[in-house]
Protein backbone atom coordinates (compact mmCIF):
# COMPACT_ATOMS: atom_id res chain seq x y z
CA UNK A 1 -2.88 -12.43 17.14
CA UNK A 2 -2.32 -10.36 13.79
CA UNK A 3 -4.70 -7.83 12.92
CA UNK A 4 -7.65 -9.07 10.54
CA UNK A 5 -9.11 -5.75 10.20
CA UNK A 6 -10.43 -6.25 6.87
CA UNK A 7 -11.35 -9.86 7.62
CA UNK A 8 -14.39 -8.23 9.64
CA UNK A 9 -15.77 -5.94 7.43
CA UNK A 10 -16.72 -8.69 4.77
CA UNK A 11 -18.32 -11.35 7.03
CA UNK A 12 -21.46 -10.37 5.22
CA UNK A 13 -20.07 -9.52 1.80
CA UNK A 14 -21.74 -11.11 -1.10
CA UNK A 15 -21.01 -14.11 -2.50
CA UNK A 16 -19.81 -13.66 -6.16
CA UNK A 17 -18.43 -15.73 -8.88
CA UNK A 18 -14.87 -15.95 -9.59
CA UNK A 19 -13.15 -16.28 -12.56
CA UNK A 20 -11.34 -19.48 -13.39
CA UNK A 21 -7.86 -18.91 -14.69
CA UNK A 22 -6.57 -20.48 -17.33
CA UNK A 23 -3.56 -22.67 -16.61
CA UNK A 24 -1.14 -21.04 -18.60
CA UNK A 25 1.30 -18.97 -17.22
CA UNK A 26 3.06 -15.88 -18.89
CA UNK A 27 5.54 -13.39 -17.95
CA UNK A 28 3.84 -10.33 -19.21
CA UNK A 29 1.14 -8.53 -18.62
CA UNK A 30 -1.72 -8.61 -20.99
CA UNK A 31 -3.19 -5.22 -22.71
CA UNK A 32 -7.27 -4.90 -22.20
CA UNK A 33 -8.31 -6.69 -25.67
CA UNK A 34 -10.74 -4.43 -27.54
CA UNK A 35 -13.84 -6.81 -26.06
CA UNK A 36 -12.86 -5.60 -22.60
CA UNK A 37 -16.00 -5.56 -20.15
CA UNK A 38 -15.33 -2.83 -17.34
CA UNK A 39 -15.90 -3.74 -13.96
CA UNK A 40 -19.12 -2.96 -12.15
CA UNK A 41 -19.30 -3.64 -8.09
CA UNK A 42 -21.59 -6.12 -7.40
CA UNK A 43 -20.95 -8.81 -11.01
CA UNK A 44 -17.82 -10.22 -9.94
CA UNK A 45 -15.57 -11.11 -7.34
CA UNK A 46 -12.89 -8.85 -8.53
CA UNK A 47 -10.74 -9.81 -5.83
CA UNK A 48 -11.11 -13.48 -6.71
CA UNK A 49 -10.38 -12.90 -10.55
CA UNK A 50 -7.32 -10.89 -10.32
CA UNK A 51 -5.35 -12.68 -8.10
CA UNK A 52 -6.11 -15.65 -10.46
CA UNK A 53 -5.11 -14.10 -13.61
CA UNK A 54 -2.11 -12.84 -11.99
CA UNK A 55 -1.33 -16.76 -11.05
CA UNK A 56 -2.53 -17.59 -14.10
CA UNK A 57 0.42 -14.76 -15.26
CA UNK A 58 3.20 -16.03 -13.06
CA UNK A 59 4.78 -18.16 -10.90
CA UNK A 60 6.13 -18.33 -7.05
CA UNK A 61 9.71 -18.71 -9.41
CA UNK A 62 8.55 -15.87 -12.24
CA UNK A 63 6.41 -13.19 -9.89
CA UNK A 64 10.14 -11.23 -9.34
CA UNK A 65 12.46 -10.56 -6.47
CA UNK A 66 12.18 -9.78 -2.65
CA UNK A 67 10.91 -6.32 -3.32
CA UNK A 68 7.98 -3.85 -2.03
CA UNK A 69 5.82 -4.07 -4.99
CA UNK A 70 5.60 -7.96 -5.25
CA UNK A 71 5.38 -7.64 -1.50
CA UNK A 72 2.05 -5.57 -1.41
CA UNK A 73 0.55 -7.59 -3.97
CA UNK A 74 1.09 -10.72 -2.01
CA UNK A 75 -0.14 -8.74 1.41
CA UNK A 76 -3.25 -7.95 -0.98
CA UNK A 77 -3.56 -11.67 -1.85
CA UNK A 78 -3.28 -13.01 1.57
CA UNK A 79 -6.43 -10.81 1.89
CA UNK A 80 -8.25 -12.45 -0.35
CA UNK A 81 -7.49 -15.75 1.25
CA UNK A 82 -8.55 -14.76 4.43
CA UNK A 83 -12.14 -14.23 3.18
CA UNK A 84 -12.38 -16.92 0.72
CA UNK A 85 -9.82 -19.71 2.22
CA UNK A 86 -8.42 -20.72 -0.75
CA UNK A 87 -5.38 -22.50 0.07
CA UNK A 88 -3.72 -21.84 -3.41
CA UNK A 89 -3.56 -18.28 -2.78
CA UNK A 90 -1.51 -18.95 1.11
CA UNK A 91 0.58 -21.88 -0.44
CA UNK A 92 1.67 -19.55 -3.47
CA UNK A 93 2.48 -16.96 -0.89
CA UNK A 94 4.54 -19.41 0.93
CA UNK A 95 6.36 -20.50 -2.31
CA UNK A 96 7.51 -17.17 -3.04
CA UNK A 97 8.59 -16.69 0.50
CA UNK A 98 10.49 -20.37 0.85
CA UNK A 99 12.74 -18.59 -2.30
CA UNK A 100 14.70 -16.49 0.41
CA UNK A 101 14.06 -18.29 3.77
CA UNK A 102 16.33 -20.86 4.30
CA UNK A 103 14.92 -23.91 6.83
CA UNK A 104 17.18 -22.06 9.73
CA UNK A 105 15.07 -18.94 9.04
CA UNK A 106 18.32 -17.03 7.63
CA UNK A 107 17.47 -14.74 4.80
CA UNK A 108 19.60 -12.71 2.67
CA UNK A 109 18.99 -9.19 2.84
CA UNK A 110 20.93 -6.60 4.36
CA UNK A 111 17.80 -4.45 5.00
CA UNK A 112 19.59 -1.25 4.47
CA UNK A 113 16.68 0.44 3.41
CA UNK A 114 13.09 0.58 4.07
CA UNK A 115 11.68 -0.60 0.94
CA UNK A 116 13.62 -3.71 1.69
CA UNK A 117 11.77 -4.25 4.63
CA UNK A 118 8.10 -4.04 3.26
CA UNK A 119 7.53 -7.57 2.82
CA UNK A 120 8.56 -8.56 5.87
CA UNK A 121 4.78 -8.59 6.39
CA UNK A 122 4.63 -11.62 4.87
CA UNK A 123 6.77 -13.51 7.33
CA UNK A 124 4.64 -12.73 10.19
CA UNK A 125 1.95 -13.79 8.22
CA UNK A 126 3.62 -17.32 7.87
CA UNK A 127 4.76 -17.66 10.98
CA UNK A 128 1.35 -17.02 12.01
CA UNK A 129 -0.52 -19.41 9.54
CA UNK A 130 2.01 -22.41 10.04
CA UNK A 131 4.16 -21.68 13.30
CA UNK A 132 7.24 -22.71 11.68
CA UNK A 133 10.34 -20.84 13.72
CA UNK A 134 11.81 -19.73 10.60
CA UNK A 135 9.48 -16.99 9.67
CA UNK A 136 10.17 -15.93 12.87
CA UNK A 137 13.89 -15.59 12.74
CA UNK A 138 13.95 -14.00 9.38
CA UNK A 139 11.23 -11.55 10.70
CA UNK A 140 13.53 -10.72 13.48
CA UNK A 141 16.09 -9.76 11.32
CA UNK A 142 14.20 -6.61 10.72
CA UNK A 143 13.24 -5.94 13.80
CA UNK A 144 16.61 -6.20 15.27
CA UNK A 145 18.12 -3.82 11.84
CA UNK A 146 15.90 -0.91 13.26
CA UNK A 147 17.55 -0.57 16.71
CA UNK A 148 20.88 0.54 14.70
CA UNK A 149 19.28 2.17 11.55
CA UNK A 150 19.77 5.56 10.43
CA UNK A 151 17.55 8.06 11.64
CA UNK A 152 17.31 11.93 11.38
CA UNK A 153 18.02 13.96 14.29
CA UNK A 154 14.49 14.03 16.00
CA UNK A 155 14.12 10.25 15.28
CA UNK A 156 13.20 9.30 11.48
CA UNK A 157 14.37 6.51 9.66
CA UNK A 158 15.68 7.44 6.51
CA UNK A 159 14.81 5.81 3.52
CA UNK A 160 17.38 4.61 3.08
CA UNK A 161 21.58 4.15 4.66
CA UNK A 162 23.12 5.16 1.04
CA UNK A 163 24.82 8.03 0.90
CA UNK A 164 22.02 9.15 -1.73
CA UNK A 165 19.20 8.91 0.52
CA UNK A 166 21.29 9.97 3.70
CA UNK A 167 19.19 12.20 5.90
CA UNK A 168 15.94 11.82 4.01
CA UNK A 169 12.36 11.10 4.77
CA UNK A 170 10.45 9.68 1.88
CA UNK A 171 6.07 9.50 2.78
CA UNK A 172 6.53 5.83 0.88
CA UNK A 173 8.90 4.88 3.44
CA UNK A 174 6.30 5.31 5.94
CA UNK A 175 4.08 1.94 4.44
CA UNK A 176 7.45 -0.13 4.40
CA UNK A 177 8.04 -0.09 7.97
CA UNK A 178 5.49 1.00 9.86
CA UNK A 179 2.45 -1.66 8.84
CA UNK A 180 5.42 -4.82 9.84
CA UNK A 181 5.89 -2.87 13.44
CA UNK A 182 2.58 -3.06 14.30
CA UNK A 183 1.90 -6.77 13.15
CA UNK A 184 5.33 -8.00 14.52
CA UNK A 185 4.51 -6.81 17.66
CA UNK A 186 1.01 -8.06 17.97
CA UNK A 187 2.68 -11.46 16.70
CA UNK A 188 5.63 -11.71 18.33
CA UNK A 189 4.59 -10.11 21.92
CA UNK A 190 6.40 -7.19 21.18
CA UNK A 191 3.92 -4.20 21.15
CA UNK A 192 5.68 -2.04 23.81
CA UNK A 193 8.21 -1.16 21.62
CA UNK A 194 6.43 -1.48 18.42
CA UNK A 195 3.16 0.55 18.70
CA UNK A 196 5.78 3.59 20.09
CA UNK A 197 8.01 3.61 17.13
CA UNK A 198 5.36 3.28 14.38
CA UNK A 199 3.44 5.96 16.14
CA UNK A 200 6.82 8.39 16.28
CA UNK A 201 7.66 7.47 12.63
CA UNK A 202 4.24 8.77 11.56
CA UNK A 203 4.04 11.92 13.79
CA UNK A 204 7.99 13.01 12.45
CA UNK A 205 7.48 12.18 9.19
CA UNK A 206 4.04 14.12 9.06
CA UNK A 207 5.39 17.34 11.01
CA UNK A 208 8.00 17.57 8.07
CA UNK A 209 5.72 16.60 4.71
CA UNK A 210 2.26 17.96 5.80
CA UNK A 211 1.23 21.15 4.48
CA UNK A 212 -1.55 23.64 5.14
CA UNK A 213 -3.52 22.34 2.52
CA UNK A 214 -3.23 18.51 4.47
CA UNK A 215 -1.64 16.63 2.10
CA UNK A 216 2.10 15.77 2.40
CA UNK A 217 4.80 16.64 -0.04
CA UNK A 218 6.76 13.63 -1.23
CA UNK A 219 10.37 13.59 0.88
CA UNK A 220 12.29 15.82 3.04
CA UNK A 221 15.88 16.04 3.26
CA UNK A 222 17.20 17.13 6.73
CA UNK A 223 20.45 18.17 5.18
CA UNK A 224 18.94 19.95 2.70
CA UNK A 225 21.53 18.88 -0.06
CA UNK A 226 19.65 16.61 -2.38
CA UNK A 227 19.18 18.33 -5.34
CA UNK A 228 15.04 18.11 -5.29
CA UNK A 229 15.36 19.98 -2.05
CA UNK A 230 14.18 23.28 -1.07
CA UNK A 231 17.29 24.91 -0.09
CA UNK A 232 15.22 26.90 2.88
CA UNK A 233 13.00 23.80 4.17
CA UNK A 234 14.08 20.54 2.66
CA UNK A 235 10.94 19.83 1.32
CA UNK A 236 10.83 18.19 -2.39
CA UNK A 237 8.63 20.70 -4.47
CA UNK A 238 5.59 18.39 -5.57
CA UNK A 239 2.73 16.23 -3.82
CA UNK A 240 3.32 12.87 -5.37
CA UNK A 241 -0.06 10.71 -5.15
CA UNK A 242 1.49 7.07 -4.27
CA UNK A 243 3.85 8.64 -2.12
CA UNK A 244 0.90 10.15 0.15
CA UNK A 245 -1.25 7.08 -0.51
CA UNK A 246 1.30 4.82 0.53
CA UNK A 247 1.17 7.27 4.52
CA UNK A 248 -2.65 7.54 3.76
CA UNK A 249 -2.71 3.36 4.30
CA UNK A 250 0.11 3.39 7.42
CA UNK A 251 -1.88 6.14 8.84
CA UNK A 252 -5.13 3.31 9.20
CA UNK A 253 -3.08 0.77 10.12
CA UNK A 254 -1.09 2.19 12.38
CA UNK A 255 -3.88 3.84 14.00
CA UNK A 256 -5.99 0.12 13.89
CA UNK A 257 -3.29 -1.50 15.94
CA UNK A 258 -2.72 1.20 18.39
CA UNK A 259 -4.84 1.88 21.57
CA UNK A 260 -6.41 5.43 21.92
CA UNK A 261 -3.99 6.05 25.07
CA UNK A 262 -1.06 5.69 23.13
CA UNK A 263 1.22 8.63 23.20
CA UNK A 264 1.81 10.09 20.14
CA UNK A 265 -1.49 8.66 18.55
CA UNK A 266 -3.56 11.83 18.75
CA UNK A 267 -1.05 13.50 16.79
CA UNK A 268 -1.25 10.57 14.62
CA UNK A 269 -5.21 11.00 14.19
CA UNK A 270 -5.25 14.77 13.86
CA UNK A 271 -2.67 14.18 10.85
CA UNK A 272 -4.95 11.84 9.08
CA UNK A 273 -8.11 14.19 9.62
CA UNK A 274 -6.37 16.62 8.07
CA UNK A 275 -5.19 14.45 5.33
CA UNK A 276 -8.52 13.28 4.56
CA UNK A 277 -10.06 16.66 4.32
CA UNK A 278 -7.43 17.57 1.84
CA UNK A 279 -7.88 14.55 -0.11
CA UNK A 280 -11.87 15.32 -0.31
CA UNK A 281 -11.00 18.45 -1.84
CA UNK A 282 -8.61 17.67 -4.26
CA UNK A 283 -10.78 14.38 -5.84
CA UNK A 284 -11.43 14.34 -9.37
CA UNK A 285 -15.54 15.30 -9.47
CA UNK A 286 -15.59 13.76 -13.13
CA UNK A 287 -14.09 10.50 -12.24
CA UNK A 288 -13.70 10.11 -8.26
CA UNK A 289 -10.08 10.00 -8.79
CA UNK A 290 -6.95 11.16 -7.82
CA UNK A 291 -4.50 12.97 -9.98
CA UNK A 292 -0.78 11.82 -10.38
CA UNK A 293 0.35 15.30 -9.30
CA UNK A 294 -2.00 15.54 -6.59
CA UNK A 295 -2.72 19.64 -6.41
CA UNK A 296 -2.84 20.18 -10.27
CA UNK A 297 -5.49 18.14 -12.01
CA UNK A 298 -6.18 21.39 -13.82
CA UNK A 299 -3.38 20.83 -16.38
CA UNK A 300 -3.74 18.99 -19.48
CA UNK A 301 -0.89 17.10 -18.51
CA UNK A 302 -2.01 15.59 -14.91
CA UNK A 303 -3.64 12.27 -15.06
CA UNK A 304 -5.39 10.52 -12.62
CA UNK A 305 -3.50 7.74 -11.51
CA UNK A 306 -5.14 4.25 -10.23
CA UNK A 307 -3.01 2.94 -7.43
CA UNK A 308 -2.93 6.28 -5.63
CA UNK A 309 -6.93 6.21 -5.48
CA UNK A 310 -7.03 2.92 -5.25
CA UNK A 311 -5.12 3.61 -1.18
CA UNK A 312 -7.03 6.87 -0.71
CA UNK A 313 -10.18 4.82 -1.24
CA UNK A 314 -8.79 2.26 1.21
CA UNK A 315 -7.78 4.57 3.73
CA UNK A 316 -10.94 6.89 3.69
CA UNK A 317 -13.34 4.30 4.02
CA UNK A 318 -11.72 2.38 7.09
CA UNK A 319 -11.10 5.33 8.60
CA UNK A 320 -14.91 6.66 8.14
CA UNK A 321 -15.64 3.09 9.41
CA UNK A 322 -13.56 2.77 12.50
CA UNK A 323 -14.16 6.62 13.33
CA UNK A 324 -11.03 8.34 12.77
CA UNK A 325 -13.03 10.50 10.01
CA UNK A 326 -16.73 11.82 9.61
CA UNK A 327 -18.99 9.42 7.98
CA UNK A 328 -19.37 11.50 5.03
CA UNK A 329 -16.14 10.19 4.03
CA UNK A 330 -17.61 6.93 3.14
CA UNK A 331 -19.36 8.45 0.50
CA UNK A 332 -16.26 10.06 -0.73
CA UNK A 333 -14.14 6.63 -0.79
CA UNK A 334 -17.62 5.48 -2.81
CA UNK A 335 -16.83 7.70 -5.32
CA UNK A 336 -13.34 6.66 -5.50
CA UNK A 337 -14.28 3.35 -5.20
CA UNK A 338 -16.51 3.75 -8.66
CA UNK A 339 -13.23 5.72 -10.32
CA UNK A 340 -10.92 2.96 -9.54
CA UNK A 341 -12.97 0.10 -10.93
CA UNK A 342 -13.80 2.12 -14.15
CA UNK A 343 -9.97 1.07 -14.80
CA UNK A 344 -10.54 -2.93 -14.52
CA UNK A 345 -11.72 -4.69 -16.98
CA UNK A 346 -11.64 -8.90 -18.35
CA UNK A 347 -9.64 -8.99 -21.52
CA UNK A 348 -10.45 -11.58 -24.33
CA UNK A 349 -7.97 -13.99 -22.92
CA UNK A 350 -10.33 -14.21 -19.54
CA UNK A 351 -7.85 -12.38 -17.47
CA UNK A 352 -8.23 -8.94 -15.36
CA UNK A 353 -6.49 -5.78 -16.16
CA UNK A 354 -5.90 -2.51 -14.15
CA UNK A 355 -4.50 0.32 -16.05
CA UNK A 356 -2.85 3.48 -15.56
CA UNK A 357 -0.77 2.95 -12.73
CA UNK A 358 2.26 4.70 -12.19
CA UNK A 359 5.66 2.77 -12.03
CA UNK A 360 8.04 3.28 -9.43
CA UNK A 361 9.26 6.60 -9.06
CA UNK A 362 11.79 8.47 -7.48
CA UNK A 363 11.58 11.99 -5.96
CA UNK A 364 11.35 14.72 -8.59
CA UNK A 365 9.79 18.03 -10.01
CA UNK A 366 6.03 18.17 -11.74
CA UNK A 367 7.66 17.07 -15.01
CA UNK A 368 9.02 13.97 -13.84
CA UNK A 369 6.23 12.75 -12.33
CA UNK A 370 3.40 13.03 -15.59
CA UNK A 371 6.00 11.41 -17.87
CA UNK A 372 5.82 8.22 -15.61
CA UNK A 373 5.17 5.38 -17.56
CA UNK A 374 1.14 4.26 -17.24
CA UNK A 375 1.29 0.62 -16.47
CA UNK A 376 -0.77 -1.95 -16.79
CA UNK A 377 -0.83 -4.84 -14.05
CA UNK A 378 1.39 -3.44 -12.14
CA UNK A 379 1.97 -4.45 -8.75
CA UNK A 380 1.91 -1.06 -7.08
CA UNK A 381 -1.85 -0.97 -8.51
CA UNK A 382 -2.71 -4.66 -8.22
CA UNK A 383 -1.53 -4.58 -4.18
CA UNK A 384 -3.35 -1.73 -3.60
CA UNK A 385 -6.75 -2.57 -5.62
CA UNK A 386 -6.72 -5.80 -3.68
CA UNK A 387 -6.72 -4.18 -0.33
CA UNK A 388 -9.27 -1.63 -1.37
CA UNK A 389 -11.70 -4.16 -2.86
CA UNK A 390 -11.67 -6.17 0.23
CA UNK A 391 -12.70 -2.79 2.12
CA UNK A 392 -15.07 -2.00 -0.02
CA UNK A 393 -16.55 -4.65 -2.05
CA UNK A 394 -20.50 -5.56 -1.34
CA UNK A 395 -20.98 -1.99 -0.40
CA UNK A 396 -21.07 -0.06 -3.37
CA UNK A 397 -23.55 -1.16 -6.68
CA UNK A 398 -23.42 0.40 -9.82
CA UNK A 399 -27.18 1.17 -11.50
């Protein structure tokens, strides 16, 4: 059976309103009017009301391409339905899905890199809400693509088989793969295998990106050729927030679907407890937050960026919960938990919006990364809100 993990934390969640949508679709996002109401825990089902205004946005047809972003969102939204069982939110998922799985369950991707892969998650979910063979084969497609992808010389899959990700480990790369392993195994009876490789993927990848300081610089290059690398140890020079939120969240799940005599998996957990404690010390006192450049919030520059925090939050509470951290973490994924909805708000037109979220971004120096655009509604920060505010929502109230 797939892992419901959040599922069991909100059995005894509140009951909260949720917004009606209005009917009209649109293919852009919608600015906070100036009679935006900020969120407070505890009002609204903020779950509820964002994936209906982002129905309410676009359709199965309109919400984009087989991609990672559009994939977390709809992993976020299939959370939603499992706590409220609205059957629009699994038969919109299903929609988008039917777009690139034919009835024979052939799908056309290549899977030639990991990014690719990410929603992949959302054919095991199928397969497990309706049975139908095709999500099956088309999952299998992936699984099958990993016993001949590229790897690094002690085992991890690079981002990506181009020629301009040859030899590299990207942290984001760790949240495409790695979450699909684990539920395609427990699915699909194939955990032997599974539960080893995600386990591996996380311990290489973190014995190249972690630092001292516990948090993970962004990508490594084993050939030490790209031109972001350090010419001595590989290493890209910054620590990225998504890129260590996006581990942060593999870390939990990985750990979630793997038993405690799994070899590899104390590595695993010693990584994260370091992780967390350098996540602690590098929040944002004034806003619970985490900056865009992780390590230098002190510059004018930095900016605290909403879909990072929104997966730190996610990851520090469930681990605080399931005893992978102290329980003081809770109250630090709180905090976070306050700094993230401080960014959602209802605009005039009824509809939720999330701001200041990075777009995709590539690997690059401090400069780079604080000239990112700061999006609004996008899906790197609607995925990730959604699978914080199921973790979290019912246990935090604002005065």
């Amino acid at each position: 059976m797939m892992r419901r993990a959040v599922v069991g934390l909100l059995a005894a969640a509140l009951s909260c309103l949720a917004l009606a949508a209005p009917s009209r679709a649109t293919a852009t996002a919608t600015a906070p009017g100036r009679d935006a109401r900020p969120a407070a825990a505890g009002t609204t089902d903020w779950s509820a009301a964002m994936v209906n205004s982002t129905m309410a946005r676009y359709s199965p047809s309109a919400i984009g391409g087989w991609s990672y972003p559009v994939g977390l969102y709809l992993f976020g939204q299939y959370q939603v339905y499992l706590r409220t069982h609205n059957s629009k939110y699994l038969t919109y998922i299903k929609s988008y899905v039917d777009r690139f799985v034919s009835s024979d369950g052939s799908i056309n991707q290549s899977f030639n890199s990991l990014d690719s892969m990410q929603a992949g998650r959302l054919l095991v979910i199928l397969h497990h809400e309706t049975g139908q063979e095709k999500y099956a084969v088309a999952a299998r497609k992936i699984r099958t693509r990993l016993d001949t992808y590229p790897r690094t010389t002690d085992g991890g899959f690079w981002h990506a088989d181009t020629s301009s990700r040859a030899h590299q480990l990207w942290a984001d790369g760790t949240y495409m793969v790695n979450p699909f392993l684990i539920e395609y195994g427990q699915e699909f009876g194939d955990e032997t295998y599974t539960r080893a490789e995600a386990v591996k993927q996380l311990d290489v990848y973190g014995s190249h990106l972690q630092q001292p300081n516990g948090i993970l610089k962004h990508a490594y290059d084993e050939s030490k050729t790209a031109t972001w690398s350090d010419p001595a140890t590989g290493l890209s020079p910054e620590y990225w927030c998504r890129a260590v939120g996006w581990y942060s969240m593999a870390a939990v799940n990985v750990l979630d679907g793997t038993p405690a005599t799994q070899p590899g998996r104390a590595q695993l957990l010693t990584i994260f407890q370091n992780l967390a404690a350098g996540l602690e010390q590098y929040q944002d006192p004034a806003t619970g937050r985490w900056f865009q450049v992780i390590d230098k919030g002190s510059r004018s520059d930095d900016w605290t960026e909403t879909s990072c925090s929104s997966m730190f939050t996610y990851a520090l509470s469930r681990g605080a919960q399931q005893g992978y951290l102290d329980s003081h973490y809770a109250a630090v994924a709180a905090k976070g938990y306050q700094g993230v909805l401080a960014r959602l708000s209802l605009g005039s037109d009824g509809r939720t919006n999330l701001t200041t979220i990075s777009v995709g971004t590539n690997v690059g120096d401090y400069a780079y990364y604080v000239a990112r655009t700061k999006a609004t509604n996008d899906f790197h920060g609607l995925g990730a809100f959604l699978i914080m505010n199921e973790q979290l929502r019912g246990t935090v109230t604002t005065p």
